[in-house]
PDB file of N, CA and C in Angstrom:
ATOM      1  N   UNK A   1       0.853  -1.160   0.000  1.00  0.00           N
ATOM      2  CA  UNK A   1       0.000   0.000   0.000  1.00  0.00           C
ATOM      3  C   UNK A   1       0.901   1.225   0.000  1.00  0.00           C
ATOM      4  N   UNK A   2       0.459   2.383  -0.650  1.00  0.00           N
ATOM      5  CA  UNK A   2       1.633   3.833  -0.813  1.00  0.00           C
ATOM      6  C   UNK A   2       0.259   4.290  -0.380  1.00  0.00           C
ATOM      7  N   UNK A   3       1.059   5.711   0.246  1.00  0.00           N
ATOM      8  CA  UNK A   3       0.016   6.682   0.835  1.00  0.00           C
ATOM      9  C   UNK A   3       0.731   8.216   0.731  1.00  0.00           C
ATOM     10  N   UNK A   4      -0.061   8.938  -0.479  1.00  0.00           N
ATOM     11  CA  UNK A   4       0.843   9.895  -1.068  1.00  0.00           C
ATOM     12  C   UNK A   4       0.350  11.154  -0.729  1.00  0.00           C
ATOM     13  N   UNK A   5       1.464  12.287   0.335  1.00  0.00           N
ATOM     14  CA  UNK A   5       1.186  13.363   0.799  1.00  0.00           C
ATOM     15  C   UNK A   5       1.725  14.299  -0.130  1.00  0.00           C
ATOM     16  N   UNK A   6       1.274  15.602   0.600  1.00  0.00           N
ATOM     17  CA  UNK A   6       2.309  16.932  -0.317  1.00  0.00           C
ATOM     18  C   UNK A   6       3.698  16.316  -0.484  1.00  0.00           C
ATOM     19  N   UNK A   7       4.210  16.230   0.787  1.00  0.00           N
ATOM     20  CA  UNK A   7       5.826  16.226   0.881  1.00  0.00           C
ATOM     21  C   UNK A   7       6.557  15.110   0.855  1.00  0.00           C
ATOM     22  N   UNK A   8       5.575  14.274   1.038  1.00  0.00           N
ATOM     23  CA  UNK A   8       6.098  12.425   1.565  1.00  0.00           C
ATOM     24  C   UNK A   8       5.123  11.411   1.444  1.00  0.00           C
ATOM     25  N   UNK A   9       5.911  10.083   0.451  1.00  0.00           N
ATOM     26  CA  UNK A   9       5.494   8.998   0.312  1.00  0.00           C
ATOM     27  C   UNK A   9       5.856   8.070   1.537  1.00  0.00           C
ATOM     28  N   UNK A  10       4.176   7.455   1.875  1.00  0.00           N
ATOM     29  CA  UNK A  10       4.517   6.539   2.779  1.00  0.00           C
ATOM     30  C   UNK A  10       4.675   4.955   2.044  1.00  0.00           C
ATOM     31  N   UNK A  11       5.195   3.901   2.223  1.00  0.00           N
ATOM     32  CA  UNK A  11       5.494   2.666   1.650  1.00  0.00           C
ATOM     33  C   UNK A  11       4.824   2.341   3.067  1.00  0.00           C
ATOM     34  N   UNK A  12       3.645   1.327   3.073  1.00  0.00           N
ATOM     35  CA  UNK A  12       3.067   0.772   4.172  1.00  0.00           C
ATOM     36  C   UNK A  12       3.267  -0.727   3.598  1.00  0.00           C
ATOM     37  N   UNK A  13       4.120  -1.462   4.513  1.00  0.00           N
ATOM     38  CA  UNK A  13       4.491  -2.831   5.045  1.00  0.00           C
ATOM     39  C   UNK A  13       3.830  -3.319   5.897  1.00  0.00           C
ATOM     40  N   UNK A  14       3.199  -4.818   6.092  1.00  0.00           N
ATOM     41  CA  UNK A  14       2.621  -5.110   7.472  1.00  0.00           C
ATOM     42  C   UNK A  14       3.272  -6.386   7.517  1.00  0.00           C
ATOM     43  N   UNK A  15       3.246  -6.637   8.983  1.00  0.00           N
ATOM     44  CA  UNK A  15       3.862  -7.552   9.391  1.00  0.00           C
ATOM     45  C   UNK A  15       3.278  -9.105   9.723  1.00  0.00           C
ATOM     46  N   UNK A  16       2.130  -8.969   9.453  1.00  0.00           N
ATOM     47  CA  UNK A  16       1.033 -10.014   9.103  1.00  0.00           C
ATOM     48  C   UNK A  16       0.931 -10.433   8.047  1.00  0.00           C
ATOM     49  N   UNK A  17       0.641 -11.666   8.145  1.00  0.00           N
ATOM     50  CA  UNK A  17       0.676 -12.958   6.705  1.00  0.00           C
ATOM     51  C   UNK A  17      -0.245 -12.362   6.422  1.00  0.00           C
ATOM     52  N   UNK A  18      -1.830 -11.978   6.614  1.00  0.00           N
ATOM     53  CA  UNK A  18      -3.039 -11.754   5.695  1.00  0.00           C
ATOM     54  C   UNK A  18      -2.344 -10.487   4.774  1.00  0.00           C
ATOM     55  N   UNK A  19      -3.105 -10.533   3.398  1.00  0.00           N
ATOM     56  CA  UNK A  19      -3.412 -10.039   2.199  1.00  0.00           C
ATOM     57  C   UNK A  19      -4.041  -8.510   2.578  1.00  0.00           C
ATOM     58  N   UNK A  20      -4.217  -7.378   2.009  1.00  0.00           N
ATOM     59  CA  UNK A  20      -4.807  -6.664   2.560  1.00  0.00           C
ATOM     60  C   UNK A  20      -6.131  -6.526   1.582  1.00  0.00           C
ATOM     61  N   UNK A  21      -6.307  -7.664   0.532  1.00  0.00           N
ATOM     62  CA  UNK A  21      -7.714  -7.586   0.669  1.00  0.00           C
ATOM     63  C   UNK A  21      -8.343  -8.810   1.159  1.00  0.00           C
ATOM     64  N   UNK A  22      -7.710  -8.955   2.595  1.00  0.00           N
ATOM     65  CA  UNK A  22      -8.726 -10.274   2.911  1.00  0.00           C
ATOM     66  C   UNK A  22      -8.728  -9.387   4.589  1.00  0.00           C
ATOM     67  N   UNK A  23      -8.309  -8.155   4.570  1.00  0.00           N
ATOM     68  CA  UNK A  23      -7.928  -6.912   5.900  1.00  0.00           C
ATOM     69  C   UNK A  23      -9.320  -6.226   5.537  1.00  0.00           C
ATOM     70  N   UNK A  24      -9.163  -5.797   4.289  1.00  0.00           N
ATOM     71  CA  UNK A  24     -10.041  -4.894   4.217  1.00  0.00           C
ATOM     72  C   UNK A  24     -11.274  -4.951   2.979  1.00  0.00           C
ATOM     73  N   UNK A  25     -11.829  -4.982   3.490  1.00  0.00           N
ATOM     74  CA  UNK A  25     -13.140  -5.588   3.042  1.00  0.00           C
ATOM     75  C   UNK A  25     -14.344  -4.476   2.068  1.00  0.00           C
ATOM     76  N   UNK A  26     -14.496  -3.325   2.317  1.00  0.00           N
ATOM     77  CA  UNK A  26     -15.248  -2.441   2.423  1.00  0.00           C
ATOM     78  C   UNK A  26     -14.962  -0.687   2.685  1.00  0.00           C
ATOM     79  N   UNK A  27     -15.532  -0.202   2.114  1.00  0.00           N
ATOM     80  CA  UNK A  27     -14.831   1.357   2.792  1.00  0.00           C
ATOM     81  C   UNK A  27     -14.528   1.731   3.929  1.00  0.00           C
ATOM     82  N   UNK A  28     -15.144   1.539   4.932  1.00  0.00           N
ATOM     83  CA  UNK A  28     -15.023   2.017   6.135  1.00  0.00           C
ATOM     84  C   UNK A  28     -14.520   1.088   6.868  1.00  0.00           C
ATOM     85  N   UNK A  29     -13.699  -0.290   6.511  1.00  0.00           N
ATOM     86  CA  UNK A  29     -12.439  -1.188   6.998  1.00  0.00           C
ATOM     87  C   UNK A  29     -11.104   0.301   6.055  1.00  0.00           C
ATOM     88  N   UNK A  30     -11.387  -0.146   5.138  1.00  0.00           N
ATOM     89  CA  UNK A  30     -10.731   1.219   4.591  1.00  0.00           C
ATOM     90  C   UNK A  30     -10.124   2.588   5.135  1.00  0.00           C
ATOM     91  N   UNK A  31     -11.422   3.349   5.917  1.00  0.00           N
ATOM     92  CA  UNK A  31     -11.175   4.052   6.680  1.00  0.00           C
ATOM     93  C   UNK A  31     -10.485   4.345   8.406  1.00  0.00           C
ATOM     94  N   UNK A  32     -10.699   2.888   8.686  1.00  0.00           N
ATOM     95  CA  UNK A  32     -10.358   2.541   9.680  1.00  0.00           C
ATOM     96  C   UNK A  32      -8.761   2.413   9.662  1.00  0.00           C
ATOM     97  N   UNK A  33      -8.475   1.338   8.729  1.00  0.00           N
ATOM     98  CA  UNK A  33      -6.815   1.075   8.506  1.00  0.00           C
ATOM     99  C   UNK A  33      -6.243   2.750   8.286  1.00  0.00           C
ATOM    100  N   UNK A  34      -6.748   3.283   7.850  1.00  0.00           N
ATOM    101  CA  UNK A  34      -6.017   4.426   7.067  1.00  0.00           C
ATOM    102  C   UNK A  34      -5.678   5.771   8.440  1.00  0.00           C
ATOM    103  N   UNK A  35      -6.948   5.722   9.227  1.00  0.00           N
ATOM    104  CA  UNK A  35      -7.146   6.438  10.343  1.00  0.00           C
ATOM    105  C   UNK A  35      -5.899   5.942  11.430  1.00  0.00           C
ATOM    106  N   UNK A  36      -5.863   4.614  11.293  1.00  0.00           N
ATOM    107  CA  UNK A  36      -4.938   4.038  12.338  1.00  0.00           C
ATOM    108  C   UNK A  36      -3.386   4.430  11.926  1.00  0.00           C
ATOM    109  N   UNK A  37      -3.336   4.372  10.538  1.00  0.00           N
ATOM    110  CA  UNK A  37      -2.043   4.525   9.849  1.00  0.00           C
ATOM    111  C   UNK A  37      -1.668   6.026   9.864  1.00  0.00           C
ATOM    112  N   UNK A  38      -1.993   6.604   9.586  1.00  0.00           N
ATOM    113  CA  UNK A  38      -2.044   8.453  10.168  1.00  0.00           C
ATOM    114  C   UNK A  38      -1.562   8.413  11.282  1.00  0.00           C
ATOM    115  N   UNK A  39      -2.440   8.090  12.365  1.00  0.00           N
ATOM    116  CA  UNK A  39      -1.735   8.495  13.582  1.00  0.00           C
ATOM    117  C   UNK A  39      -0.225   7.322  13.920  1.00  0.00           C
ATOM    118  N   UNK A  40       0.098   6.509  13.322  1.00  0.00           N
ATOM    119  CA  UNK A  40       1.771   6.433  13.149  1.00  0.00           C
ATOM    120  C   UNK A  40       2.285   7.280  13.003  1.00  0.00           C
ATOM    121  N   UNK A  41       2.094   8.227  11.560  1.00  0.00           N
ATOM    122  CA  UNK A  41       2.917   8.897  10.675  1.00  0.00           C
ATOM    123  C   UNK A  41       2.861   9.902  11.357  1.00  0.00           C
ATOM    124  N   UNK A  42       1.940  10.464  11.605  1.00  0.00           N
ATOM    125  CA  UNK A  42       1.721  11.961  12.704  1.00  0.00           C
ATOM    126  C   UNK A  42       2.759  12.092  14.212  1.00  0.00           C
ATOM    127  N   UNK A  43       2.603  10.717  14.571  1.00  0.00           N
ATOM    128  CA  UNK A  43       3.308  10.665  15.817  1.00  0.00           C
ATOM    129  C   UNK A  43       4.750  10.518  15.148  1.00  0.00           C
ATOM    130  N   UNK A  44       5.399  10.198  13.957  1.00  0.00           N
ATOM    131  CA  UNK A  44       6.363  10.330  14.122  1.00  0.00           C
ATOM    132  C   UNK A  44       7.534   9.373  14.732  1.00  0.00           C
ATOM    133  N   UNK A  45       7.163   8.282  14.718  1.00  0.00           N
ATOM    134  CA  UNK A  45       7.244   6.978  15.770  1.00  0.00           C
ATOM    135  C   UNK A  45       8.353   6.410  15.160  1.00  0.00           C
ATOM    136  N   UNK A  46       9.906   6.758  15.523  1.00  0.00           N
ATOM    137  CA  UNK A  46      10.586   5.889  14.400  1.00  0.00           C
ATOM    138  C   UNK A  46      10.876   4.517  14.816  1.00  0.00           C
ATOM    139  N   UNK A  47      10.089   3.679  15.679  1.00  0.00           N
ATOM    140  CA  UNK A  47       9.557   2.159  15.677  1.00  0.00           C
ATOM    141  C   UNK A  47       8.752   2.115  14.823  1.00  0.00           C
ATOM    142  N   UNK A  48       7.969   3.205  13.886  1.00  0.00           N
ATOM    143  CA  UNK A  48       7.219   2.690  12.957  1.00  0.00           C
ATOM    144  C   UNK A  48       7.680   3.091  11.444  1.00  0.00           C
ATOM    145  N   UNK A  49       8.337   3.888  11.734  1.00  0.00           N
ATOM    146  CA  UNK A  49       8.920   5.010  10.333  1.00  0.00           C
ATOM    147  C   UNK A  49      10.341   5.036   9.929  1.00  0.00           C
ATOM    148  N   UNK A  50      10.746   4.316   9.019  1.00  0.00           N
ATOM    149  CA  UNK A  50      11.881   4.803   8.629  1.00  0.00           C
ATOM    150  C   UNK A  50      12.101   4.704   7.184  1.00  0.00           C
ATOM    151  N   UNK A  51      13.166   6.146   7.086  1.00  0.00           N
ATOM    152  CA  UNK A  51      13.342   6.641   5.904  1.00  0.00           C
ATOM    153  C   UNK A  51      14.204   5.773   5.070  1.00  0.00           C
ATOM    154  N   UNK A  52      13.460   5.899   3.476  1.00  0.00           N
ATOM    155  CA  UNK A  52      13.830   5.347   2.656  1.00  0.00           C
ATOM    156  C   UNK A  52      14.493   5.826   1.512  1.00  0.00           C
ATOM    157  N   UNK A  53      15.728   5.388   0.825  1.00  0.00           N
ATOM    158  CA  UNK A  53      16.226   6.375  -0.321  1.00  0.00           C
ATOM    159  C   UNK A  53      15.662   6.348  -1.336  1.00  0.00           C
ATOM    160  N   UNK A  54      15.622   6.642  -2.649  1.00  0.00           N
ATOM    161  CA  UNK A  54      14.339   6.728  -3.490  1.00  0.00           C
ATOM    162  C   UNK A  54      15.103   5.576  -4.538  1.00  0.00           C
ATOM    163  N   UNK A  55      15.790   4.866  -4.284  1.00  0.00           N
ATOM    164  CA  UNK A  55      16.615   4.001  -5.045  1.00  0.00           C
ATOM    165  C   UNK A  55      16.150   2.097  -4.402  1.00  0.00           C
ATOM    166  N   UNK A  56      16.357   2.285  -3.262  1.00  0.00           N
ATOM    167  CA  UNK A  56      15.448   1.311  -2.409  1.00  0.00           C
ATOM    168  C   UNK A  56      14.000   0.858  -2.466  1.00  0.00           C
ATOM    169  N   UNK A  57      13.224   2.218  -2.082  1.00  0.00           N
ATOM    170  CA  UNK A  57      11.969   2.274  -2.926  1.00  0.00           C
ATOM    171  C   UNK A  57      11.471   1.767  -4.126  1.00  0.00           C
ATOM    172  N   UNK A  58      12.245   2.528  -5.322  1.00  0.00           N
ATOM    173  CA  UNK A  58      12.001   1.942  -6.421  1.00  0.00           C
ATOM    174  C   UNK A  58      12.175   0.001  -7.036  1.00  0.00           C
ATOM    175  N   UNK A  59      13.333   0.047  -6.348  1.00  0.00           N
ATOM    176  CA  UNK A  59      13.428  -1.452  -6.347  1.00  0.00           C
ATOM    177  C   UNK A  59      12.407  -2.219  -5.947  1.00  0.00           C
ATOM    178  N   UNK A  60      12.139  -1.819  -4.894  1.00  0.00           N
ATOM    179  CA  UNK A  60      11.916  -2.936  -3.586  1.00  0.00           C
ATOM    180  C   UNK A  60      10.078  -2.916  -3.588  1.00  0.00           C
ATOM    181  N   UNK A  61       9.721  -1.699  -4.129  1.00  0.00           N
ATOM    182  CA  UNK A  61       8.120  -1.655  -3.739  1.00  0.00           C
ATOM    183  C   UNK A  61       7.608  -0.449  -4.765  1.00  0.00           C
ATOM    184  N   UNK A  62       7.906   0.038  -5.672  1.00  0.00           N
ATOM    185  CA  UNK A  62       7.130   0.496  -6.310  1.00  0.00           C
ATOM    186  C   UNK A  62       6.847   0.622  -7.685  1.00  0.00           C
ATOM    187  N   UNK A  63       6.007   0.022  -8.240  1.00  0.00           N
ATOM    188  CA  UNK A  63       5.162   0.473  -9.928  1.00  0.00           C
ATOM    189  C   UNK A  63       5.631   1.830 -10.972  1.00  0.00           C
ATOM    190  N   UNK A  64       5.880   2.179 -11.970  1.00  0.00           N
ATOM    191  CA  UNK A  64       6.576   3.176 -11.997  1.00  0.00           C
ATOM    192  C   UNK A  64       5.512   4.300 -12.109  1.00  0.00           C
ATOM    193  N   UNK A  65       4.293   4.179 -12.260  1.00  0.00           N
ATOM    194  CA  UNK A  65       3.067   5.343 -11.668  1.00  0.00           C
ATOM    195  C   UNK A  65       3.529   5.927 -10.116  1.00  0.00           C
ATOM    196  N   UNK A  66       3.803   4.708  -9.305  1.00  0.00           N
ATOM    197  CA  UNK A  66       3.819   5.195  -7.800  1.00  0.00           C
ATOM    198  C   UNK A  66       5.276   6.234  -8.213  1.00  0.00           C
ATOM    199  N   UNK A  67       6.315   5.600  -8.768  1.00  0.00           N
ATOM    200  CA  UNK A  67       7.605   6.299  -9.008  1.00  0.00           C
ATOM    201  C   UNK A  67       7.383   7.881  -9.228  1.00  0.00           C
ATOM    202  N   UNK A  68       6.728   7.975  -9.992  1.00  0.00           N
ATOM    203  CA  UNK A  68       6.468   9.178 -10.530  1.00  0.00           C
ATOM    204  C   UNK A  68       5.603   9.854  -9.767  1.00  0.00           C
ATOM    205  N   UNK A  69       4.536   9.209  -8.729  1.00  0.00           N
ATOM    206  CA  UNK A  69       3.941  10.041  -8.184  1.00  0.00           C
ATOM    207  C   UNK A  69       5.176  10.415  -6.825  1.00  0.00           C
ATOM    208  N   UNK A  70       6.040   9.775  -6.402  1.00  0.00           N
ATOM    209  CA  UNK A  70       6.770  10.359  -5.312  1.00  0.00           C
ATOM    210  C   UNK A  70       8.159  11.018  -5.743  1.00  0.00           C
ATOM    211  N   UNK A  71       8.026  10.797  -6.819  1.00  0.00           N
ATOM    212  CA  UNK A  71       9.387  11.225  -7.044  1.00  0.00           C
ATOM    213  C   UNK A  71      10.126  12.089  -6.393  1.00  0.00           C
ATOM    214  N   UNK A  72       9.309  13.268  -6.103  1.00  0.00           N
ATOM    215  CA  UNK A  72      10.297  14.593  -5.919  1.00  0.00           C
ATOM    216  C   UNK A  72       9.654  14.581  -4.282  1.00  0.00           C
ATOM    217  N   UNK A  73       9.283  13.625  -3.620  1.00  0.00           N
ATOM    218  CA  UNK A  73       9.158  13.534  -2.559  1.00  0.00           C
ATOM    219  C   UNK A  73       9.605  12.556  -1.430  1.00  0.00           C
ATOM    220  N   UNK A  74      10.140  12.666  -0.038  1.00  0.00           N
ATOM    221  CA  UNK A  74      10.935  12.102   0.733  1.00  0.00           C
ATOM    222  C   UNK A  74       9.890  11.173   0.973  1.00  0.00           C
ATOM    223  N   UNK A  75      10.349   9.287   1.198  1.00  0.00           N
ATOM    224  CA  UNK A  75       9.985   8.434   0.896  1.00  0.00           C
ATOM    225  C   UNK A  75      10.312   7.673   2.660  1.00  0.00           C
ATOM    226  N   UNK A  76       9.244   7.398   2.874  1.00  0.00           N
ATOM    227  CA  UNK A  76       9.453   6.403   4.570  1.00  0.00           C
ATOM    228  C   UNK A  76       8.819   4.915   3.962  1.00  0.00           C
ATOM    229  N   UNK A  77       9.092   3.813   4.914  1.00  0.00           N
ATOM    230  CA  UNK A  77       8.416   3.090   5.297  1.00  0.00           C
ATOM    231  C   UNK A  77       7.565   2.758   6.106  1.00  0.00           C
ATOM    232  N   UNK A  78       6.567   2.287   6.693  1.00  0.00           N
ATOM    233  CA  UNK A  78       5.576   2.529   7.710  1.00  0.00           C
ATOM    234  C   UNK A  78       5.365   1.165   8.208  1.00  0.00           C
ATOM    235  N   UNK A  79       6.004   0.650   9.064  1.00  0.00           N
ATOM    236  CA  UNK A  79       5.457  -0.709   9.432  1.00  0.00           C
ATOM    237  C   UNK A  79       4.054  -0.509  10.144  1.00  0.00           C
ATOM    238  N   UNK A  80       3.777  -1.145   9.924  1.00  0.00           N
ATOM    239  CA  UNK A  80       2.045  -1.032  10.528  1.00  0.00           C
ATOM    240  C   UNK A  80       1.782  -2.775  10.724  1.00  0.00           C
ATOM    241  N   UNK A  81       1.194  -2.760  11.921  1.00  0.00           N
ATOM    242  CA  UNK A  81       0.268  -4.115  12.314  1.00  0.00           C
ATOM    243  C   UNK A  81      -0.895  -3.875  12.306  1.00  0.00           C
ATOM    244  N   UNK A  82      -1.744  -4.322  11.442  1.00  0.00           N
ATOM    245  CA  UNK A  82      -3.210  -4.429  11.720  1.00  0.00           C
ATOM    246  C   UNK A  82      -3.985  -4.716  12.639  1.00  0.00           C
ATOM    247  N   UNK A  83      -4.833  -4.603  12.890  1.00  0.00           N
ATOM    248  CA  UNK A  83      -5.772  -5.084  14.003  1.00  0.00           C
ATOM    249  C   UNK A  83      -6.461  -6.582  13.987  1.00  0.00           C
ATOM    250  N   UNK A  84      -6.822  -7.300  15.002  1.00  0.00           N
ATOM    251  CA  UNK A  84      -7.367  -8.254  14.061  1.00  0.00           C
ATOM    252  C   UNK A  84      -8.527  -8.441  13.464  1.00  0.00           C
ATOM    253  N   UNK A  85      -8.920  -9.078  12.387  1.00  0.00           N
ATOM    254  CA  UNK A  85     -10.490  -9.032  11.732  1.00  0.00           C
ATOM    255  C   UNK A  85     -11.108  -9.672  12.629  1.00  0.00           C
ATOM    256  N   UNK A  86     -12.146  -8.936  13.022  1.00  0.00           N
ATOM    257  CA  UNK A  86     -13.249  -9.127  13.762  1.00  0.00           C
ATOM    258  C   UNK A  86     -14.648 -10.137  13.119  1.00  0.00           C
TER     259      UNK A  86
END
């Protein structure tokens, strides 16, 4: 999953075997993951955040649409654990 701001691409990794469409089901599973994933990035948490060079990135996790959409922007990773499906 990429999550693309003014200034910064997030690369969201999870650390759970499930798929994230077997996570998220519907919009407002949608909204939920995304709400949870914000307040990582907001807090700033570098147990959850760390920066990525745009050479790494490209290799390792992104499409060349995503490429181009971050290009000229500083690139993190976001580990994120999901919650579990209820």
């Amino acid at each position: 999953m990429l999550i693309v701001g003014k200034e910064r691409c997030y690369v969201v990794e999870t650390n759970d075997e499930r798929r994230w469409d077997a996570l998220v089901h519907d919009a407002d599973d949608l909204h939920a993951f995304t709400d949870a994933m914000y307040k990582d990035i907001t807090a700033n948490s570098t147990d959850h955040l760390t920066p990525l060079s745009h050479s790494h990135a490209w290799s390792d996790y992104h499409s060349s649409l995503e490429r181009w959409q971050c290009d000229d922007k500083d690139v993190f990773l976001l580990s994120y654990t999901p919650p579990p499906i209820s």
